[in-house]
C-alpha atoms as a PDB file:
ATOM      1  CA  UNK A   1      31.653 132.967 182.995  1.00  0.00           C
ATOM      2  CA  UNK A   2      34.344 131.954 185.540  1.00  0.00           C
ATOM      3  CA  UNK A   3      33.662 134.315 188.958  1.00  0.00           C
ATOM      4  CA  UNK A   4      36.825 134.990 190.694  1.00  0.00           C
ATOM      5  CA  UNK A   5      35.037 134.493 194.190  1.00  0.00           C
ATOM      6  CA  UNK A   6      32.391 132.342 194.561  1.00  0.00           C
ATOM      7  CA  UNK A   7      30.837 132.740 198.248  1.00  0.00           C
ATOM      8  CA  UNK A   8      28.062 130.110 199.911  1.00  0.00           C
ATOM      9  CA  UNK A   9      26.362 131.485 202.648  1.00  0.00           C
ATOM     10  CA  UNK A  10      24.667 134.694 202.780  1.00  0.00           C
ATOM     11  CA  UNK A  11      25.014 135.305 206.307  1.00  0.00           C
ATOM     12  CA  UNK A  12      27.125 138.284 208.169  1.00  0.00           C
ATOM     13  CA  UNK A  13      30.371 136.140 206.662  1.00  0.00           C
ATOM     14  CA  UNK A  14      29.311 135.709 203.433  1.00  0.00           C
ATOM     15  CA  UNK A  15      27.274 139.057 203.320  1.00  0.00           C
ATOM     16  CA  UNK A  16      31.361 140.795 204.877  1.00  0.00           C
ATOM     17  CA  UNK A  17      33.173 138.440 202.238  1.00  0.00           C
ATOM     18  CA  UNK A  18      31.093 140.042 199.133  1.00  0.00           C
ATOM     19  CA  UNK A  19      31.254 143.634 200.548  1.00  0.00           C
ATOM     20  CA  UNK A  20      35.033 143.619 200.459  1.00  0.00           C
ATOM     21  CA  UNK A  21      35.144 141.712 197.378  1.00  0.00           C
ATOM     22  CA  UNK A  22      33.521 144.211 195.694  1.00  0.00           C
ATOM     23  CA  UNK A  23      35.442 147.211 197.243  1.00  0.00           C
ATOM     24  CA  UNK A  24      38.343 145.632 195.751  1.00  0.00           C
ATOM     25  CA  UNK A  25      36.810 145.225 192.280  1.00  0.00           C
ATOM     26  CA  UNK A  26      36.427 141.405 192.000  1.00  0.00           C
ATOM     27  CA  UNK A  27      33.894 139.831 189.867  1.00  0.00           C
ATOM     28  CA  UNK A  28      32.019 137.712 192.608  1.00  0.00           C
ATOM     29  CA  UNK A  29      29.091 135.143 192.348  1.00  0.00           C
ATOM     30  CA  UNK A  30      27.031 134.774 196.475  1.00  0.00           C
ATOM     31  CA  UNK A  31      24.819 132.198 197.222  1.00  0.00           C
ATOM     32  CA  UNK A  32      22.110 132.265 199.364  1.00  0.00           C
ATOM     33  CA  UNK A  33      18.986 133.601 200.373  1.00  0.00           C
ATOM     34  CA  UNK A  34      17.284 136.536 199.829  1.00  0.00           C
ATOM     35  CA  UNK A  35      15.950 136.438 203.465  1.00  0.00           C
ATOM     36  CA  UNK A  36      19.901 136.801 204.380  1.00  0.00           C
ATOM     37  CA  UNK A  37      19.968 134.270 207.402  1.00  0.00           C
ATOM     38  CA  UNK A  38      17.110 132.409 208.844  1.00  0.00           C
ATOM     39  CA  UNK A  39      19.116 132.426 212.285  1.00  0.00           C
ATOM     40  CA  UNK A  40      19.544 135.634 212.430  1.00  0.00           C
ATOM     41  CA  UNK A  41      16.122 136.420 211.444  1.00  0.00           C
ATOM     42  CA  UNK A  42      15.020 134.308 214.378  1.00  0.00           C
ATOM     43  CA  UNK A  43      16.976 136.545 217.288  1.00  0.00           C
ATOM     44  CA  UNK A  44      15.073 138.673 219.623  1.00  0.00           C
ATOM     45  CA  UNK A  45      17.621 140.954 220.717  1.00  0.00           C
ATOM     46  CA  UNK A  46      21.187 141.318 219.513  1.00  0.00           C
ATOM     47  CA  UNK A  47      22.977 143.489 222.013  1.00  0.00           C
ATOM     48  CA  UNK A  48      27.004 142.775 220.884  1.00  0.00           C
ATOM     49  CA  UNK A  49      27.232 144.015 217.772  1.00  0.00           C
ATOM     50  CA  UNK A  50      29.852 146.727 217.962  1.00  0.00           C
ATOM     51  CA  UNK A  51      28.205 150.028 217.074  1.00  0.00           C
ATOM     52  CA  UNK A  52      24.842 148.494 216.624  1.00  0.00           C
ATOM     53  CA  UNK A  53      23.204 148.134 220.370  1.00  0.00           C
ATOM     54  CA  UNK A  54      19.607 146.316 221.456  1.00  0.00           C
ATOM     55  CA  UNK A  55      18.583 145.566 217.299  1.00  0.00           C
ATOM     56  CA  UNK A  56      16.624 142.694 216.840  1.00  0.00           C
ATOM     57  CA  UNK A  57      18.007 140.163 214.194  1.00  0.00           C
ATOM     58  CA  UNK A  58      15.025 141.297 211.506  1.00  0.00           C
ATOM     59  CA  UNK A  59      16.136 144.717 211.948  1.00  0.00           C
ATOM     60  CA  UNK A  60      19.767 143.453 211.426  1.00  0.00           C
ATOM     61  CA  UNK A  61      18.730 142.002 209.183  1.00  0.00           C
ATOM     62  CA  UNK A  62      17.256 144.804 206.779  1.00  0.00           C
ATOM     63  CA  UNK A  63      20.691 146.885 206.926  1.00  0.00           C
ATOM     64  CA  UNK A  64      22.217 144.418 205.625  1.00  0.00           C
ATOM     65  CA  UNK A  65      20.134 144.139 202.883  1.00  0.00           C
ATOM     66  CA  UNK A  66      19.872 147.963 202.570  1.00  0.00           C
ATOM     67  CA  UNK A  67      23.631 147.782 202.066  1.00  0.00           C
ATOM     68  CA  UNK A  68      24.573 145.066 199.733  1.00  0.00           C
ATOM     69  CA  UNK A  69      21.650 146.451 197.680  1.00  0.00           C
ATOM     70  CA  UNK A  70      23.285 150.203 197.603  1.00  0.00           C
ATOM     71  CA  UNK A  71      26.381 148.628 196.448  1.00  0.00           C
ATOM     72  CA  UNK A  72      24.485 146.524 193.895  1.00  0.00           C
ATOM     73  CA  UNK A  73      25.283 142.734 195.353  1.00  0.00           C
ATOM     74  CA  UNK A  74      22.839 140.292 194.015  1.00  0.00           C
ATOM     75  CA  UNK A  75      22.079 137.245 196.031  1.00  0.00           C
ATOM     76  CA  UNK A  76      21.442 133.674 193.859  1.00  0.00           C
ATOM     77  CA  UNK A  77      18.961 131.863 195.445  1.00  0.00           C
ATOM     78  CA  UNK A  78      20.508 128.727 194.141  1.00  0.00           C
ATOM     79  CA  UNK A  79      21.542 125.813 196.822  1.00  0.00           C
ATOM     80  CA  UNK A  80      25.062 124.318 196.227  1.00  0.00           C
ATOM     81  CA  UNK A  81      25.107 120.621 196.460  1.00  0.00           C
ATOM     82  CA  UNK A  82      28.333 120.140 195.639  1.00  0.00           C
ATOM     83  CA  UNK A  83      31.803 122.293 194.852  1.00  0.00           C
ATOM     84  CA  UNK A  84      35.062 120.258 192.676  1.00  0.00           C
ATOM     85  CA  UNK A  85      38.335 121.307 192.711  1.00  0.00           C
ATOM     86  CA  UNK A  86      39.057 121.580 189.050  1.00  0.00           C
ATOM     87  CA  UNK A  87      42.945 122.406 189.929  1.00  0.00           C
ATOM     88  CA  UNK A  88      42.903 126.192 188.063  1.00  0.00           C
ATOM     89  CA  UNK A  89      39.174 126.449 189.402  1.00  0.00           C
ATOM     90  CA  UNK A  90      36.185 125.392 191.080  1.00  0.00           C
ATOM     91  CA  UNK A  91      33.181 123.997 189.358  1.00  0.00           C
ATOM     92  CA  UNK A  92      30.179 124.392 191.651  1.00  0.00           C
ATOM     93  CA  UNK A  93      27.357 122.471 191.360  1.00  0.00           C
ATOM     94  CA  UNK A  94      23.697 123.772 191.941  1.00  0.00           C
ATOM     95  CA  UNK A  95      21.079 121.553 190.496  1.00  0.00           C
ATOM     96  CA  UNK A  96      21.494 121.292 186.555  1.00  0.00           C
ATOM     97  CA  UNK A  97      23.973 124.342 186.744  1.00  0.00           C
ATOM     98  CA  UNK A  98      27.260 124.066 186.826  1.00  0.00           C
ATOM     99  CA  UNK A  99      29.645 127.428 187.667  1.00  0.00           C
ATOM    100  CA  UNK A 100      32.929 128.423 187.666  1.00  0.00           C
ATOM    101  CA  UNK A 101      35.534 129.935 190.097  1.00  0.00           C
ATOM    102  CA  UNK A 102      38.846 130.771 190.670  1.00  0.00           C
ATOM    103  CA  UNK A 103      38.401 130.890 194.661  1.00  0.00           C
ATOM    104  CA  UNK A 104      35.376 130.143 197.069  1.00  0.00           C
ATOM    105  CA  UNK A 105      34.753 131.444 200.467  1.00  0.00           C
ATOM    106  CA  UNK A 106      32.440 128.647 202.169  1.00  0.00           C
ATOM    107  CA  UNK A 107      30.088 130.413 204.930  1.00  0.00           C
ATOM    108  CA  UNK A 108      27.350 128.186 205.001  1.00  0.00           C
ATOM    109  CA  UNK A 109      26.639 128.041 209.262  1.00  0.00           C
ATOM    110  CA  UNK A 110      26.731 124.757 211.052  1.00  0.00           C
ATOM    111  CA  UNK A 111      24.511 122.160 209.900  1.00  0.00           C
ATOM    112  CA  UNK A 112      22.157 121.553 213.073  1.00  0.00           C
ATOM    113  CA  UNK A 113      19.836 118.823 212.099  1.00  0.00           C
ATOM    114  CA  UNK A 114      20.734 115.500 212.743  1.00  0.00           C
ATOM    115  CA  UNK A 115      21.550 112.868 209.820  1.00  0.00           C
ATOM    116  CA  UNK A 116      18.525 109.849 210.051  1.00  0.00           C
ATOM    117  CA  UNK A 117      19.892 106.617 210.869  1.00  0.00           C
ATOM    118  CA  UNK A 118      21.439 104.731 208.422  1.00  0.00           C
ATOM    119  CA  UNK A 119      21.334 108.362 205.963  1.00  0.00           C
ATOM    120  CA  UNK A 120      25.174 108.314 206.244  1.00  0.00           C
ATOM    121  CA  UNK A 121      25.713 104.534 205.239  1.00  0.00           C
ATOM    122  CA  UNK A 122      23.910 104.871 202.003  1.00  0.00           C
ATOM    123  CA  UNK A 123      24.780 108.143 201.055  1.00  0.00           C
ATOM    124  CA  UNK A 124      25.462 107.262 197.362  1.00  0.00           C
ATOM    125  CA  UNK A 125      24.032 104.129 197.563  1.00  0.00           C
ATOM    126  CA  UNK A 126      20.293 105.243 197.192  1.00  0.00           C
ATOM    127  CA  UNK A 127      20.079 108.159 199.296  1.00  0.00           C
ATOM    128  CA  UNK A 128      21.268 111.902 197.855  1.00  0.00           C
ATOM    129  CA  UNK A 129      20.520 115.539 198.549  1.00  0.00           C
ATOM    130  CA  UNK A 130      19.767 116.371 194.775  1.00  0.00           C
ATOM    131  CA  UNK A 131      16.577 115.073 192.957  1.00  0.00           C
ATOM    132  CA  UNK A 132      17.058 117.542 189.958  1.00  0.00           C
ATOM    133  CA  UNK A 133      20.892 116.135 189.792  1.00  0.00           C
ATOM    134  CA  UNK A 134      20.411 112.598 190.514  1.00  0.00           C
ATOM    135  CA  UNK A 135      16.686 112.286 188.676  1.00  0.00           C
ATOM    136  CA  UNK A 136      17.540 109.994 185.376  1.00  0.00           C
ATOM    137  CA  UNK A 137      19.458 107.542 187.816  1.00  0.00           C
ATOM    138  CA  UNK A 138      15.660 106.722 188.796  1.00  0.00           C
ATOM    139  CA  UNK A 139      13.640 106.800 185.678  1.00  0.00           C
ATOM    140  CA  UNK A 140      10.257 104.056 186.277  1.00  0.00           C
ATOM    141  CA  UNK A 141      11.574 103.608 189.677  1.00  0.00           C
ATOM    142  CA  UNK A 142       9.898 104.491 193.544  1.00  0.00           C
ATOM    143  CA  UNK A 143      11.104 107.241 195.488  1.00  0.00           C
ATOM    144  CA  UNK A 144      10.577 109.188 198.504  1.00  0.00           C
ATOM    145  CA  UNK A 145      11.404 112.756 199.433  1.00  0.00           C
ATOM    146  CA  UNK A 146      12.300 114.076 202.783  1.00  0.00           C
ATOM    147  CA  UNK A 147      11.235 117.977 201.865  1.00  0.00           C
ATOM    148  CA  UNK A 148      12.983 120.205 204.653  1.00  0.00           C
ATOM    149  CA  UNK A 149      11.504 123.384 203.004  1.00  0.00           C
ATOM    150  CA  UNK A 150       9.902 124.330 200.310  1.00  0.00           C
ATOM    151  CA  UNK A 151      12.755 123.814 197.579  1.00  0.00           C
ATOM    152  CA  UNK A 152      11.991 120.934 198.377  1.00  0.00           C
ATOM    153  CA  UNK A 153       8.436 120.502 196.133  1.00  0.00           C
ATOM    154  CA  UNK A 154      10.233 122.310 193.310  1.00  0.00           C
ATOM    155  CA  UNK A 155      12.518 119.350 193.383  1.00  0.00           C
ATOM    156  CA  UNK A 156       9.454 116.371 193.736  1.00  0.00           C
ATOM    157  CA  UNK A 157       7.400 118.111 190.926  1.00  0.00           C
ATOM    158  CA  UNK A 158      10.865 117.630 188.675  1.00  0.00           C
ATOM    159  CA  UNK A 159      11.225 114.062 189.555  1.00  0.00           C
ATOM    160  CA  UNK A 160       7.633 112.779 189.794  1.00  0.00           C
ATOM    161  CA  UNK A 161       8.062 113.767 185.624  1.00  0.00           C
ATOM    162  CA  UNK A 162      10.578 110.805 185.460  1.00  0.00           C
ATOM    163  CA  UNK A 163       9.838 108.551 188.608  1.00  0.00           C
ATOM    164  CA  UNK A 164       7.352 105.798 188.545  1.00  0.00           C
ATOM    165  CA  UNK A 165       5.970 107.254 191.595  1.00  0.00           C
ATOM    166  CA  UNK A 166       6.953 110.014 194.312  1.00  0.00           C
ATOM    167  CA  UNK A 167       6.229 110.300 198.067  1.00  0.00           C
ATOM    168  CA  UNK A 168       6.483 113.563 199.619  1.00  0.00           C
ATOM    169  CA  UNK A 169       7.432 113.169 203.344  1.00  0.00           C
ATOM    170  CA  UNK A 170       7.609 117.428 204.623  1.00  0.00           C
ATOM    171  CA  UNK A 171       9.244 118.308 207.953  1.00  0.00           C
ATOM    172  CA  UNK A 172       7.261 121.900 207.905  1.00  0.00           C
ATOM    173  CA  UNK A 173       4.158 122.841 207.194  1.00  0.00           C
ATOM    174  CA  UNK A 174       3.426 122.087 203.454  1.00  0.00           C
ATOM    175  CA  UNK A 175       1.417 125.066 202.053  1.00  0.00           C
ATOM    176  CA  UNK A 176       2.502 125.130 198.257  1.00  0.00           C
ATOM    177  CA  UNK A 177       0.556 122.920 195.741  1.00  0.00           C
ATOM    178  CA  UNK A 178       2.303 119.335 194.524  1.00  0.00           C
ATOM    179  CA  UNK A 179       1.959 117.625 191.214  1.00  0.00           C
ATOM    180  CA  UNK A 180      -1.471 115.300 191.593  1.00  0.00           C
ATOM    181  CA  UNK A 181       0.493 112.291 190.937  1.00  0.00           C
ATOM    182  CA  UNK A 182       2.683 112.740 193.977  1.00  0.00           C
ATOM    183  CA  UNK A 183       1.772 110.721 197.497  1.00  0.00           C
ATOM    184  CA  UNK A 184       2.191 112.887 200.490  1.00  0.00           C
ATOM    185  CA  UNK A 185       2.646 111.454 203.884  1.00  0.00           C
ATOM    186  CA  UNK A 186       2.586 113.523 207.372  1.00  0.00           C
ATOM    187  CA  UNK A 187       4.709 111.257 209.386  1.00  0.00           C
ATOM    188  CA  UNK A 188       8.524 111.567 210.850  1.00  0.00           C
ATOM    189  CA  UNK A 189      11.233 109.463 209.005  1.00  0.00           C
ATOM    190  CA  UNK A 190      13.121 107.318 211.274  1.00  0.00           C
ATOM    191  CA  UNK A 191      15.281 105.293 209.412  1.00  0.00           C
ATOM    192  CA  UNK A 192      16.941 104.208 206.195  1.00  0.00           C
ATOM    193  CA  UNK A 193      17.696 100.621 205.468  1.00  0.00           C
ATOM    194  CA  UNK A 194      18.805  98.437 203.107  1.00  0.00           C
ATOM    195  CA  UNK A 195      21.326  95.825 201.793  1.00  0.00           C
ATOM    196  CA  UNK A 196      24.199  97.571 199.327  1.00  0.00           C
ATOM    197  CA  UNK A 197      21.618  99.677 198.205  1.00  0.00           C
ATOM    198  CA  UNK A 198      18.929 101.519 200.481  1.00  0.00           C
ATOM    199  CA  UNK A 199      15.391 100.515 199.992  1.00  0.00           C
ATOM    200  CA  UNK A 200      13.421 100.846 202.846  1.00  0.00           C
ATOM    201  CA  UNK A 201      12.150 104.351 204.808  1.00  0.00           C
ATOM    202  CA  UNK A 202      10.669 103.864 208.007  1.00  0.00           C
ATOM    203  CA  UNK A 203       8.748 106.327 209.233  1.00  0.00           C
ATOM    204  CA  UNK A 204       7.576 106.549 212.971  1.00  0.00           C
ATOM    205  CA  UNK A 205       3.922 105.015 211.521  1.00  0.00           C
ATOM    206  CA  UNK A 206       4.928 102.894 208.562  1.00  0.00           C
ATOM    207  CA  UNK A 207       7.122 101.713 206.015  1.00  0.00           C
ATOM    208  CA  UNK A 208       7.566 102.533 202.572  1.00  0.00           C
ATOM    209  CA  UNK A 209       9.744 100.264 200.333  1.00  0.00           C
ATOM    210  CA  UNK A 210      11.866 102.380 197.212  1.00  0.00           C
ATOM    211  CA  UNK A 211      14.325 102.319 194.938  1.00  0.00           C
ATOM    212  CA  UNK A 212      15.505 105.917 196.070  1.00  0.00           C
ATOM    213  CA  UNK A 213      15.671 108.113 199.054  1.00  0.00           C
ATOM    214  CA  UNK A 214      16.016 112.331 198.354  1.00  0.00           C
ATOM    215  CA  UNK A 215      16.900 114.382 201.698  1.00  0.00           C
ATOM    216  CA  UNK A 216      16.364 118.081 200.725  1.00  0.00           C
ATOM    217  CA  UNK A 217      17.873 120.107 203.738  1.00  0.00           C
ATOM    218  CA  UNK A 218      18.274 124.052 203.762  1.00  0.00           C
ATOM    219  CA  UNK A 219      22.269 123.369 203.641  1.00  0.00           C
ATOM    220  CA  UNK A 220      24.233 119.975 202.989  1.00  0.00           C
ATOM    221  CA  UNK A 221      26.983 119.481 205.455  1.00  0.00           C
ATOM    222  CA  UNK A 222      30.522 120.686 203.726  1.00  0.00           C
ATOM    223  CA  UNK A 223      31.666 117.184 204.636  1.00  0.00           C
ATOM    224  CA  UNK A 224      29.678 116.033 201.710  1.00  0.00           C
ATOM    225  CA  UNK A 225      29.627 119.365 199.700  1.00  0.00           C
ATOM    226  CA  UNK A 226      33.200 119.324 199.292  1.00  0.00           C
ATOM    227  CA  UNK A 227      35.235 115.922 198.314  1.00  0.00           C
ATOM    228  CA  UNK A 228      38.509 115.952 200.178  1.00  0.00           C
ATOM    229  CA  UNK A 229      37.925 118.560 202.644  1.00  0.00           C
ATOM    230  CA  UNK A 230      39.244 118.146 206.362  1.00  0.00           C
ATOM    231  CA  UNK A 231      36.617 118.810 208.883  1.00  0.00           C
ATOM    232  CA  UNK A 232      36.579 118.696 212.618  1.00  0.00           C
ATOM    233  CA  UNK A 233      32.939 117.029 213.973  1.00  0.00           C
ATOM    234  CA  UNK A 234      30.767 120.029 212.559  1.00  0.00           C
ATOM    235  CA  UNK A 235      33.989 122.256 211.433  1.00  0.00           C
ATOM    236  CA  UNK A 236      35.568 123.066 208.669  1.00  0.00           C
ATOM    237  CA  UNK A 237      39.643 122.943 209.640  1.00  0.00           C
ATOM    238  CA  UNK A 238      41.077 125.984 208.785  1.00  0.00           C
ATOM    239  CA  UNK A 239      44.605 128.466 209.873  1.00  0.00           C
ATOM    240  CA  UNK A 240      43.969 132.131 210.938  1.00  0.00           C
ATOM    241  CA  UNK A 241      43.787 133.355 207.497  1.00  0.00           C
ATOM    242  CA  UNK A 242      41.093 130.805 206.773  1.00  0.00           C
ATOM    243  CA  UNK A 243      42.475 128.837 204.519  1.00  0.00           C
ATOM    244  CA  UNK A 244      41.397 125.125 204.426  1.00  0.00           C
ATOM    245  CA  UNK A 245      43.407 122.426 203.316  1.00  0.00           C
ATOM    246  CA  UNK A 246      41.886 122.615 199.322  1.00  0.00           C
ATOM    247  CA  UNK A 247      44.525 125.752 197.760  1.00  0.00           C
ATOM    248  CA  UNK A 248      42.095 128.388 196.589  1.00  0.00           C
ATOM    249  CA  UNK A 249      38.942 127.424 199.397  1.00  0.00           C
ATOM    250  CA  UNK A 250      38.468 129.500 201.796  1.00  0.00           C
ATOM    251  CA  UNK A 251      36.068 129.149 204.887  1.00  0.00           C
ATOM    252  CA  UNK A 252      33.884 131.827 207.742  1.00  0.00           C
ATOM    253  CA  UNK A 253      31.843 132.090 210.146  1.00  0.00           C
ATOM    254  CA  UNK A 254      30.458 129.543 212.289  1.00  0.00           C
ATOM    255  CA  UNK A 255      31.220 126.803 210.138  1.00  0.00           C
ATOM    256  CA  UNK A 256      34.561 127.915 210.967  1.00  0.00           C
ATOM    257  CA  UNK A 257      33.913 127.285 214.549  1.00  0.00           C
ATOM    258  CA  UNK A 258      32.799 128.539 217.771  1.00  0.00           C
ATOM    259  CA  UNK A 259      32.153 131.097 219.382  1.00  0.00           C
ATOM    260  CA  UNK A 260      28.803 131.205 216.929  1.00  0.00           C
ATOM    261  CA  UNK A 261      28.598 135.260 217.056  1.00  0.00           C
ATOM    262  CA  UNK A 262      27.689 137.606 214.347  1.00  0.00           C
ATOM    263  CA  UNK A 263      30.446 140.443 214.511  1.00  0.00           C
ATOM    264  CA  UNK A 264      32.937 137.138 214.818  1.00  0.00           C
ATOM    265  CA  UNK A 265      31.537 135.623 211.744  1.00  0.00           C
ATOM    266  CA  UNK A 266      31.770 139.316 210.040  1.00  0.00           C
ATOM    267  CA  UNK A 267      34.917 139.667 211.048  1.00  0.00           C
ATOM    268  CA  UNK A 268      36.263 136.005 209.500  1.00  0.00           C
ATOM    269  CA  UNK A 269      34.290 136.784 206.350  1.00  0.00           C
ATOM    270  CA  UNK A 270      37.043 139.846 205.833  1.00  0.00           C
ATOM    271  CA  UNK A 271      39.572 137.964 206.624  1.00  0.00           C
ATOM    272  CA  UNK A 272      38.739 135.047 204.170  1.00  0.00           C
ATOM    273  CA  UNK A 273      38.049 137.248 201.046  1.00  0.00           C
ATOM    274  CA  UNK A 274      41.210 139.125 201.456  1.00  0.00           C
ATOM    275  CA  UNK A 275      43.205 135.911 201.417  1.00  0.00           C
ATOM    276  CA  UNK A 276      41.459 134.924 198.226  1.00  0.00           C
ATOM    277  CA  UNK A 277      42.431 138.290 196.940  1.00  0.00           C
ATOM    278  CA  UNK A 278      45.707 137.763 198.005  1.00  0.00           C
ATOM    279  CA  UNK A 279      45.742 134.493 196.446  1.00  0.00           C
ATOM    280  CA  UNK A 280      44.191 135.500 192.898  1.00  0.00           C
ATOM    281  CA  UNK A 281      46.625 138.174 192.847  1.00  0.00           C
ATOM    282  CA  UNK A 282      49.924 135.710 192.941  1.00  0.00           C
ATOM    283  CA  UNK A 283      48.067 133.763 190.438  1.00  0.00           C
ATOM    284  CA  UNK A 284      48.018 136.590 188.350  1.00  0.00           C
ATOM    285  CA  UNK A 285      51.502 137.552 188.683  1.00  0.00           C
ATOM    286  CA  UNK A 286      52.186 133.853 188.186  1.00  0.00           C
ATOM    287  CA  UNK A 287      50.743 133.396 185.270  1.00  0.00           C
ATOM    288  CA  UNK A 288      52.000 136.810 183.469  1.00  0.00           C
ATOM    289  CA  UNK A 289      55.571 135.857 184.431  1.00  0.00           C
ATOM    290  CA  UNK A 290      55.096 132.565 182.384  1.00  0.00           C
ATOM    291  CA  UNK A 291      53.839 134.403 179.691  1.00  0.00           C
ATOM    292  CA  UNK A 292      56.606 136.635 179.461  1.00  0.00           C
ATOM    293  CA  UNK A 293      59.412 133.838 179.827  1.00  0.00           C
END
């Protein structure tokens, strides 16, 4: 199936994108998380929402849910690691799936965590933020996993299946059971190092020599989600309709840029879906006039 909107981020501008999408009939794919946003879960008191005064972010939270769900929006709890201009489409990349879409409206939040050393150097080169994608590359071969949540294990109990051997470094509190075969160590990753290729992990307490290095974050950066995409330190670049520089990708919310407010983000989530409307809808027209030449 080819979606005509695909949106990332499940946030108030993804969660404003789909609502409007689906007012206006599209056929629309959203990816996220069924929690909605784990920022705005986190808020105490949200007191500028316009209409909405003094809610905390859980409560916030729950109407939006209560109203995607009334107008029958699913959420895929599927994290994109990577999104291709095709030319006529977008193939998005989530794991072993592929999918397909005419347009995407990226709302993914700023990425707050700060790359390790030496992560951005051998990005490619040893280090990736996909063991399901990347697993055959390392068949017999050492690897570690950085686990940011708990995706994360899903992804170590895939590879330790093909690895020679698997070590499990979590940054939270690791509740869910691991494969037996898989080494788990409770220390903080400092650096990545290596020649062409990385092969070393330091962590603050040791060292562990690999073949492979998998960093499993809640969201990759759209810097590396997106080949070719123009970005401005943290920012996507983008005009006031939000369109970025790929035709057809559209962009919301705080990834879009500060301020870093909800009813903003909302607000930019509108604005991006209706230029992808607009957009489909010259396609369209495009393409019948061809036919009918």
């Amino acid at each position: 199936m080819r979606y005509d909107i695909a949106i990332v981020g499940s946030g108030p501008a993804g969660l404003a994108a789909a609502i409007n999408a689906k007012i206006r009939n599209k056929n629309i794919i959203v990816f996220g998380n069924d929690n909605i946003s784990a920022k705005l879960v986190k808020a105490p008191s949200i007191d500028n929402y316009l209409g909405i005064n003094s809610i905390s972010g859980l409560n916030l939270k729950n109407k939006f849910k209560e109203h995607i769900d009334d107008m029958g929006i699913e959420i895929t709890e599927k994290r994109v690691n990577n999104i291709y201009s095709m030319g006529e489409y977008f193939a998005i990349a989530s794991g072993d799936d592929i999918y397909e879409a005419t347009t995407v409206v990226l709302a993914t939040g700023v990425e707050y965590g700060r790359m390790l050393k030496g992560e951005e150097e051998f990005l490619g080169k040893g280090v990736g933020y996909c063991a399901t994608c990347d697993a055959m590359l390392y068949k017999n071969k050492d690897v570690a996993i950085i686990g940011h949540n708990h995706e994360a294990e899903e992804e170590a109990n895939f590879l330790s299946e093909i690895a020679k051997s698997v070590t499990y470094i979590p940054t939270y509190k690791l509740e869910s059971k691991l494969n037996d075969s898989i080494n788990i160590i409770e220390d903080r990753p400092v650096e990545i190092k290596g020649d062409q290729l990385a092969n070393k992990l330091v962590l603050k307490n040791s060292e562990l020599d690999i073949d492979g290095i998998f960093i499993i974050k809640d969201s990759v950066s759209p810097k590396y989600m997106v080949p070719g995409l123009e970005v401005e330190g943290p920012h996507i670049k983008c005009d006031k309709d939000m369109n970025t520089n790929i035709e057809g990708l559209y962009v919301a919310g705080d990834c879009a840029g500060k301020p870093y407010q909800y009813l903003k983000s909302a607000g930019q989530g509108q604005i991006a879906v209706s230029s992808a409307i607009s957009y489909l809808d010259k396609k369209r027209i495009k393409e019948k006039t061809l036919l009918n030449a």
